[in-house]
N, C-alpha and C. Protein backbone atom coordinates (compact mmCIF):
# COMPACT_ATOMS: atom_id res chain seq x y z
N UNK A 1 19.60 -9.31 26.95
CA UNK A 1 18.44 -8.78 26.26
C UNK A 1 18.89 -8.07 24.98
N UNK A 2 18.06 -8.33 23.94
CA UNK A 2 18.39 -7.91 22.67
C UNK A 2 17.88 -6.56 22.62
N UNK A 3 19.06 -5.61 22.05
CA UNK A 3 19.01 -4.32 21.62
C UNK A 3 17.80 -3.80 20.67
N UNK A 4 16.85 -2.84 21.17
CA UNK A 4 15.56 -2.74 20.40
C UNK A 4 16.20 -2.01 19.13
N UNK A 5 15.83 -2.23 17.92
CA UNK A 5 16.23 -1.62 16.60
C UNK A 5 15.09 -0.62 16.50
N UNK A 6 16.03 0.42 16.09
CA UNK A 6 15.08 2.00 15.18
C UNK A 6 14.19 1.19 13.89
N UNK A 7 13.22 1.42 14.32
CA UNK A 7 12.13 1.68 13.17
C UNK A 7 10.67 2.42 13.11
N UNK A 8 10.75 2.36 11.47
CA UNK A 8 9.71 3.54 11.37
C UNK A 8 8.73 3.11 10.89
N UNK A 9 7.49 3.78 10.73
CA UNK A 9 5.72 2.87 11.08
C UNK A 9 5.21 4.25 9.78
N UNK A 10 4.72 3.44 8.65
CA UNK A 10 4.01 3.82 7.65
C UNK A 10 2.85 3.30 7.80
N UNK A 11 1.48 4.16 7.60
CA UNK A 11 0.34 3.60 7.50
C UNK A 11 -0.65 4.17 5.77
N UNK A 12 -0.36 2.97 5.37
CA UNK A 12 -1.65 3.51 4.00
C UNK A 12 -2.74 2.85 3.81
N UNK A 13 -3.36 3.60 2.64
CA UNK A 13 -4.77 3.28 2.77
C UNK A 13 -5.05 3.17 1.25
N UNK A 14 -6.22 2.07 0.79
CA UNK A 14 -6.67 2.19 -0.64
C UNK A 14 -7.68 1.37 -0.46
N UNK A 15 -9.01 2.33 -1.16
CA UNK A 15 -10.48 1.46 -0.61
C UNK A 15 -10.32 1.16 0.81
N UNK A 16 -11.06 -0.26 0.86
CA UNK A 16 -10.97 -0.38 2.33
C UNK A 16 -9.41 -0.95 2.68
N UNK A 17 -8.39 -1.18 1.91
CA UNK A 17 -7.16 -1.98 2.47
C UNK A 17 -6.56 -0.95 3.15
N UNK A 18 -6.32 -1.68 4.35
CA UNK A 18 -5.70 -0.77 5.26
C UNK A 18 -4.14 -1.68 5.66
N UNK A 19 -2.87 -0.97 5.32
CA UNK A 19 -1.19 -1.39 5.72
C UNK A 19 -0.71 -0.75 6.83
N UNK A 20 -0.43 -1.74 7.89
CA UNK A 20 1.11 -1.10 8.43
C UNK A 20 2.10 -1.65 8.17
N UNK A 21 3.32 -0.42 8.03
CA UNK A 21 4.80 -0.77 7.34
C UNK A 21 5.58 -0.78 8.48
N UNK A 22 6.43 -1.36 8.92
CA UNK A 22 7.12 -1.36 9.92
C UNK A 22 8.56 -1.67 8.97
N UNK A 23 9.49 -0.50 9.17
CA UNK A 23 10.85 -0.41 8.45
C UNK A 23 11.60 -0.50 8.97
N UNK A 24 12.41 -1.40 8.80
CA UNK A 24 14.05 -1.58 9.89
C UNK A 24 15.06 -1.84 8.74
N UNK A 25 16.37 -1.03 9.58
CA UNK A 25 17.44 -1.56 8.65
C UNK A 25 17.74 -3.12 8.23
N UNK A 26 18.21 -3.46 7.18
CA UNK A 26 18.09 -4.67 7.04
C UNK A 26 18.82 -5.13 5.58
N UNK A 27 18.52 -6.15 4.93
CA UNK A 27 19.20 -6.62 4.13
C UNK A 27 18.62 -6.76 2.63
N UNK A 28 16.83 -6.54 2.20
CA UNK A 28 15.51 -6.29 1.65
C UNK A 28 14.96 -7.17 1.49
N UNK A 29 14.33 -8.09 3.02
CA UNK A 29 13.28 -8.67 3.43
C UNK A 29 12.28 -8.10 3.24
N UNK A 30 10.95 -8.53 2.45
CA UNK A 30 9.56 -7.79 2.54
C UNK A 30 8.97 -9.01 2.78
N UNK A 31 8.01 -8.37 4.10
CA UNK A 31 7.33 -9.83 4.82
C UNK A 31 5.49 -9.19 4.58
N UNK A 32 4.87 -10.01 4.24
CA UNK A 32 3.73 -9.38 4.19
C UNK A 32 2.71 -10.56 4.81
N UNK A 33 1.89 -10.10 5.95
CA UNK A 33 1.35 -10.72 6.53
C UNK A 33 2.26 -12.07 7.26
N UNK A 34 3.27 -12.37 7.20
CA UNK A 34 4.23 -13.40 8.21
C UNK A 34 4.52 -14.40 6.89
N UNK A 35 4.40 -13.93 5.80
CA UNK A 35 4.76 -14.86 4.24
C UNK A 35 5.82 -13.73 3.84
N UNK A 36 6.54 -14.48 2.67
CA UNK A 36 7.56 -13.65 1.94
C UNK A 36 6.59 -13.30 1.06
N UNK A 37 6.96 -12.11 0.11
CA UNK A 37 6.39 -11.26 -0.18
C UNK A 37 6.36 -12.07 -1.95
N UNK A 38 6.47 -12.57 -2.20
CA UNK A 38 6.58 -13.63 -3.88
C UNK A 38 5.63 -14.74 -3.30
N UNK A 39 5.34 -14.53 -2.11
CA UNK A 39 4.43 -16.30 -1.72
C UNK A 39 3.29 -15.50 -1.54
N UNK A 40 2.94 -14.13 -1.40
CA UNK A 40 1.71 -13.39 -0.84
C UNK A 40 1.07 -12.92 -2.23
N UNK A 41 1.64 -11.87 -3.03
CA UNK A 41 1.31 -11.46 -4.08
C UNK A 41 1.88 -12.31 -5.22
N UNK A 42 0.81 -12.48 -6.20
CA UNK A 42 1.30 -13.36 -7.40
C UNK A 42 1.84 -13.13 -8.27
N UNK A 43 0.97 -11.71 -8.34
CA UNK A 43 1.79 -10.95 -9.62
C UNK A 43 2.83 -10.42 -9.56
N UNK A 44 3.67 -9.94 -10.55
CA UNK A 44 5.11 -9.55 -10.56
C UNK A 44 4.62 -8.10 -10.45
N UNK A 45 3.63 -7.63 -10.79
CA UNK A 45 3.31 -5.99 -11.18
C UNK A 45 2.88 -5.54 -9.95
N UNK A 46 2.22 -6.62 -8.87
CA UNK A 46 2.14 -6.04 -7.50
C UNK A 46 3.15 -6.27 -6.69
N UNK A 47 3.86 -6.95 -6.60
CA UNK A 47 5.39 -7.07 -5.83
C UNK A 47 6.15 -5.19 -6.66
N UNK A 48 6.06 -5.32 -8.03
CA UNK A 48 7.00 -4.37 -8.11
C UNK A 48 6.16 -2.85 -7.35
N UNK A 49 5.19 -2.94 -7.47
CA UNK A 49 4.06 -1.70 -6.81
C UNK A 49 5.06 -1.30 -5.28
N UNK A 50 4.93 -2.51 -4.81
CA UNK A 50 5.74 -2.19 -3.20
C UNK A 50 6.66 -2.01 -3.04
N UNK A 51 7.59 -2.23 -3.97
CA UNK A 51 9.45 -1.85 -4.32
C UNK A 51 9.47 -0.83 -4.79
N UNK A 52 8.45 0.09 -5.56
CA UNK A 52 8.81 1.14 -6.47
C UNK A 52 9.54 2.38 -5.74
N UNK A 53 9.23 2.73 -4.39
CA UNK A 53 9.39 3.72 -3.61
C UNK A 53 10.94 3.70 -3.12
N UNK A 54 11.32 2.16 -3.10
CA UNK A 54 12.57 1.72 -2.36
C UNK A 54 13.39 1.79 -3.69
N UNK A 55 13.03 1.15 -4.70
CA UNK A 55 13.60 1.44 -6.26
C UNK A 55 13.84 2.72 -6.56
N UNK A 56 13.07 3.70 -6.70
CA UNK A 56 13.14 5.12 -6.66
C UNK A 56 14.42 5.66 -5.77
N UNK A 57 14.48 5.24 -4.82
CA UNK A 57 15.23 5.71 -4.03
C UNK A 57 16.71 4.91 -3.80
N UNK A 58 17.05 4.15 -4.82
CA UNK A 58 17.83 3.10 -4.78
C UNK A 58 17.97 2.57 -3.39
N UNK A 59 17.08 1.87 -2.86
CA UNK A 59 17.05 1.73 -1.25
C UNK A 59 16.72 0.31 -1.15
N UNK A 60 17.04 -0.55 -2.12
CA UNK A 60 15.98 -1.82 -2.02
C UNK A 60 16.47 -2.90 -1.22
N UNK A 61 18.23 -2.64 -0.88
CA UNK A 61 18.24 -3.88 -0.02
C UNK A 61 18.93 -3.33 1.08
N UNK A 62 18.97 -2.10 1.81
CA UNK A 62 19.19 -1.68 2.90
C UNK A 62 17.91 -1.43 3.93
N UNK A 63 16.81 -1.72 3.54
CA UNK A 63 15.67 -1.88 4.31
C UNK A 63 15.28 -3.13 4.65
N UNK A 64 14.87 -3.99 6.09
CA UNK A 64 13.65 -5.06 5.97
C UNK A 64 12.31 -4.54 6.00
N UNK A 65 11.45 -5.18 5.60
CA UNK A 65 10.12 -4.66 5.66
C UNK A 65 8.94 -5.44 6.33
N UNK A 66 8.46 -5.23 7.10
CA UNK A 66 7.40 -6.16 7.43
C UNK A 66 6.00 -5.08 7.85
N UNK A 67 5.49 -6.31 7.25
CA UNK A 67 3.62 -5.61 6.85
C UNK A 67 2.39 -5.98 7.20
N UNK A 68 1.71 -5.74 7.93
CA UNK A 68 0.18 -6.37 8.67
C UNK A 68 -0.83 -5.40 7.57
N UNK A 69 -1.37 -6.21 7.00
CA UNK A 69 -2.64 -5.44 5.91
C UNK A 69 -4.16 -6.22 5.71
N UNK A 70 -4.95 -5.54 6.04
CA UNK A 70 -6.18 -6.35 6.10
C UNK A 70 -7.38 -5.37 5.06
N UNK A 71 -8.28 -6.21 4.64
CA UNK A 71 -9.43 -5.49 3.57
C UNK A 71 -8.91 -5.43 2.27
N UNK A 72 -10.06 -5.11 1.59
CA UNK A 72 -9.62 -4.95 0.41
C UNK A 72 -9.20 -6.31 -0.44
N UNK A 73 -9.06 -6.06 -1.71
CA UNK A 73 -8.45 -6.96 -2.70
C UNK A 73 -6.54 -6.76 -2.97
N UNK A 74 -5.88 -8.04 -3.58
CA UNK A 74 -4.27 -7.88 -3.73
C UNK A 74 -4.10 -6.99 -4.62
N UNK A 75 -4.72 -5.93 -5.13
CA UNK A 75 -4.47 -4.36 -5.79
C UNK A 75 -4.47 -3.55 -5.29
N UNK A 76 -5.87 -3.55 -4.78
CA UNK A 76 -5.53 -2.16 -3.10
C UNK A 76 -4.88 -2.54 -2.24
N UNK A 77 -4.25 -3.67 -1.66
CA UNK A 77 -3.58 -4.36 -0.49
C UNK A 77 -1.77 -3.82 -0.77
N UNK A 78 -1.79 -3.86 -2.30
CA UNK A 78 -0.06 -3.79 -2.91
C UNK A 78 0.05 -2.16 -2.79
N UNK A 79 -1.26 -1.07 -3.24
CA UNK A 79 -0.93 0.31 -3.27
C UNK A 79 -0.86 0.82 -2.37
N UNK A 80 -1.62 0.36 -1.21
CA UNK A 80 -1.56 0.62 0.41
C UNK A 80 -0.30 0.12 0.88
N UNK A 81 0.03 -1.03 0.85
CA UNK A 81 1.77 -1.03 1.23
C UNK A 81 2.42 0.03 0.76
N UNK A 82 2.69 0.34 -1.08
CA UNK A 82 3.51 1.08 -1.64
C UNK A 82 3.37 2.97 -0.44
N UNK A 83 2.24 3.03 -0.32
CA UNK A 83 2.20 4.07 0.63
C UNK A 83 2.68 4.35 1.86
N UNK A 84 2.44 3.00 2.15
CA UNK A 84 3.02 2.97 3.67
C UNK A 84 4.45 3.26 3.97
N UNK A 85 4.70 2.40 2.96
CA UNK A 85 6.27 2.66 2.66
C UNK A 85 6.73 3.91 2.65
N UNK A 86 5.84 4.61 1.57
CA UNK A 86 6.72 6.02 1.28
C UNK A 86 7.08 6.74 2.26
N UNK A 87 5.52 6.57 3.08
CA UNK A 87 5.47 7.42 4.30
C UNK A 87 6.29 7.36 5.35
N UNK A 88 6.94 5.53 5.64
CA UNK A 88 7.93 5.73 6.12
C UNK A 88 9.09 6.08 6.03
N UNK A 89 9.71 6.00 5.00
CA UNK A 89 11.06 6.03 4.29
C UNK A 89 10.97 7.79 4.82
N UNK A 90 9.83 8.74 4.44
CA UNK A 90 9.74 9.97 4.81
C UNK A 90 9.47 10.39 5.83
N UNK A 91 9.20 9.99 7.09
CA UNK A 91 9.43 9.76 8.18
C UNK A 91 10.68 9.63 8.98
N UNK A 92 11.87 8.57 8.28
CA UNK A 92 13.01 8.69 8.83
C UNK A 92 14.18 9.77 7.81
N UNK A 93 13.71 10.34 6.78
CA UNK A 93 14.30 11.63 6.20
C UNK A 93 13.49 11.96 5.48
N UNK A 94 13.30 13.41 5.70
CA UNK A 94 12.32 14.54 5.42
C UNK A 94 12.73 14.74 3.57
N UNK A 95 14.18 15.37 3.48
CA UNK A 95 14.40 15.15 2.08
C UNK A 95 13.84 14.05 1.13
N UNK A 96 13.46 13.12 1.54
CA UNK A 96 12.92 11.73 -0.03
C UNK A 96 11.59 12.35 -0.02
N UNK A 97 10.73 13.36 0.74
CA UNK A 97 9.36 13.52 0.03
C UNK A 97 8.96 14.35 -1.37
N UNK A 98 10.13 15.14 -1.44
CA UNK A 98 9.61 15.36 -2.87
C UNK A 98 10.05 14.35 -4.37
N UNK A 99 11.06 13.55 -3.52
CA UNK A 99 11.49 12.72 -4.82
C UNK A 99 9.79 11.57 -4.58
N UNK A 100 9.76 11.39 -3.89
CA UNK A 100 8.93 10.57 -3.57
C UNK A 100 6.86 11.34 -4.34
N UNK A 101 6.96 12.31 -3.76
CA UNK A 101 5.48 13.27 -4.51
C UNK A 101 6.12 13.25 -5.79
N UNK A 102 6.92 13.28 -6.46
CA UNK A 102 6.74 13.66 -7.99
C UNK A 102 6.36 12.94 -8.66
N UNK A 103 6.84 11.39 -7.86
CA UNK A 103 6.61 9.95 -8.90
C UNK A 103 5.45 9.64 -8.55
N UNK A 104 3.93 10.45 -7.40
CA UNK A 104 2.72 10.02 -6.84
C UNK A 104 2.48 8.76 -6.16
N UNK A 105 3.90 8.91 -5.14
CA UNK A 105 3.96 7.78 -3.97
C UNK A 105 3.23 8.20 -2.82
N UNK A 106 2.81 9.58 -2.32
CA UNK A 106 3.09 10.23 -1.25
C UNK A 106 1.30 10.38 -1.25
N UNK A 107 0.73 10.07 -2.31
CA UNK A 107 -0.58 11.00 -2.60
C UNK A 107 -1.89 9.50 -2.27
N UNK A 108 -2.43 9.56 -1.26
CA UNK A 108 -3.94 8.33 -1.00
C UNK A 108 -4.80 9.03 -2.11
N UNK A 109 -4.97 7.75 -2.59
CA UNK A 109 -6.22 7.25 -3.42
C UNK A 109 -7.31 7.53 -3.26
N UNK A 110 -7.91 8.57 -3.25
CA UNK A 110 -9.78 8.89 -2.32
C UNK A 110 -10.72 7.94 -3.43
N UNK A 111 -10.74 7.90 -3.90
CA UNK A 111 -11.59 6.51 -4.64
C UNK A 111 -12.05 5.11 -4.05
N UNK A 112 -13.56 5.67 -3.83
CA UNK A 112 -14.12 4.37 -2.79
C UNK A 112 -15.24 3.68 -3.98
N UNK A 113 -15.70 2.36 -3.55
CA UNK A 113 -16.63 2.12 -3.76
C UNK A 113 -18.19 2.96 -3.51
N UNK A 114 -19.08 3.18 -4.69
CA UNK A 114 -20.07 3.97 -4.64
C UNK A 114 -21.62 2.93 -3.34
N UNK A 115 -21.94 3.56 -2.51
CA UNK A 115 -23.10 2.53 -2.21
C UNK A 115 -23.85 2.45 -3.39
N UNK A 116 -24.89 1.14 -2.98
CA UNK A 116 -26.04 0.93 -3.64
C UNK A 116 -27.19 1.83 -3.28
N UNK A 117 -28.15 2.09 -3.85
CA UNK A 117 -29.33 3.08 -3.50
C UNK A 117 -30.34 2.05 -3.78
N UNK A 118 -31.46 2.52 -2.76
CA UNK A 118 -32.62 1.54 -3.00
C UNK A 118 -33.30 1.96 -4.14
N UNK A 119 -34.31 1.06 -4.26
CA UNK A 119 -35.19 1.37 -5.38
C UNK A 119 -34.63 1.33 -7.09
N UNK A 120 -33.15 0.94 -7.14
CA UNK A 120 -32.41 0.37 -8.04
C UNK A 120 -31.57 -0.78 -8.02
N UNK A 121 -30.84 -1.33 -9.65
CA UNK A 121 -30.37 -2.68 -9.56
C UNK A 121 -28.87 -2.40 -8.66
N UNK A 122 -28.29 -1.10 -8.69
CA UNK A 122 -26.49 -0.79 -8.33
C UNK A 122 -26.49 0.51 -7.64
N UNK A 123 -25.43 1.33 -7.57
CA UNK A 123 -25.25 2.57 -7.33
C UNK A 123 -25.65 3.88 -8.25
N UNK A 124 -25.62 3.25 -9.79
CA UNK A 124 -25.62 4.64 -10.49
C UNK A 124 -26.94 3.88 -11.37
N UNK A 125 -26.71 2.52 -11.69
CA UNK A 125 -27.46 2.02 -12.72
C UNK A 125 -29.00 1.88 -12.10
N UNK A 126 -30.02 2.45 -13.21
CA UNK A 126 -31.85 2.45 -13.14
C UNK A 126 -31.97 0.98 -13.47
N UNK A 127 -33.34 0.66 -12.93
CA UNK A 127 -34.12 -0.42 -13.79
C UNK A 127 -34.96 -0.05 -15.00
N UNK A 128 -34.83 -0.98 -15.95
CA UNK A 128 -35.33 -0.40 -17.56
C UNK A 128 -36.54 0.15 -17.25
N UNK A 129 -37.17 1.11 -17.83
CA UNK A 129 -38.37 1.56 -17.88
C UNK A 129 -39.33 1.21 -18.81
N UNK A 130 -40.32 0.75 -18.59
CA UNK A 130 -41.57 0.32 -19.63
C UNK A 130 -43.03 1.21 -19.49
N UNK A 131 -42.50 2.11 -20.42
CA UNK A 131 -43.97 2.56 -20.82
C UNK A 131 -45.37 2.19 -20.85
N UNK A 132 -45.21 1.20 -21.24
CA UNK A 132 -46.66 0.33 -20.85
C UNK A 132 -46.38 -1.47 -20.23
């Protein structure tokens, strides 16, 4: 029977995207959803979003990473990883949280979508008014 490996469980959040990070030592595998992480996100600016924390920390290929993330769009899906991450990396040493808060890895996004209200076309926006 194979030896269970130490790892640590980041959970972030942005809008509705919700990540879990599951961190194991490793070689810097990032698996996102059971795809490599260049076959999931397209952009280069959201791949680097999820490295920044491991970059910061020159940590990028002594970690594997694997990630279950659901909701949301691949912008909130990449900042919710980047969180998850942090949280774990700070989880298995207490020291990386302030390197980690200065660069605003450590800090959720409270920025939701506004509801709609009845009796209008959106959330904030009226229907034109006609005087007569």
């Amino acid at each position: 029977m194979a030896k269970a490996q130490k790892e640590n469980i980041g959970v972030g959040r942005r809008k509705t995207a919700v990540a879990s990070v599951f961190l194991r030592k490793g070689s810097g595998k990032i698996r996102v959803n059971r795809r490599d992480i260049n076959e999931y996100f397209p952009s280069e600016e959201q791949r680097t979003n999820v490295r920044a924390p491991l970059e910061k920390l020159s940590l990028v290929s002594d970690y594997d990473i694997v990630v279950r993330v659901k909701g949301g769009g691949l912008e909130a899906q990449a900042i919710a990883i980047r969180l998850g991450v942090s949280r774990a990396l700070v989880q298995q040493d207490e020291d990386r949280r302030s390197t980690l808060k200065a660069e605003g890895f450590m800090t959720r996004d409270p920025r939701k979508k506004e509801r709609k209200k009845y009796g209008q076309p959106g959330a904030r926006k009226r229907f034109q008014f006609s005087k007569r």
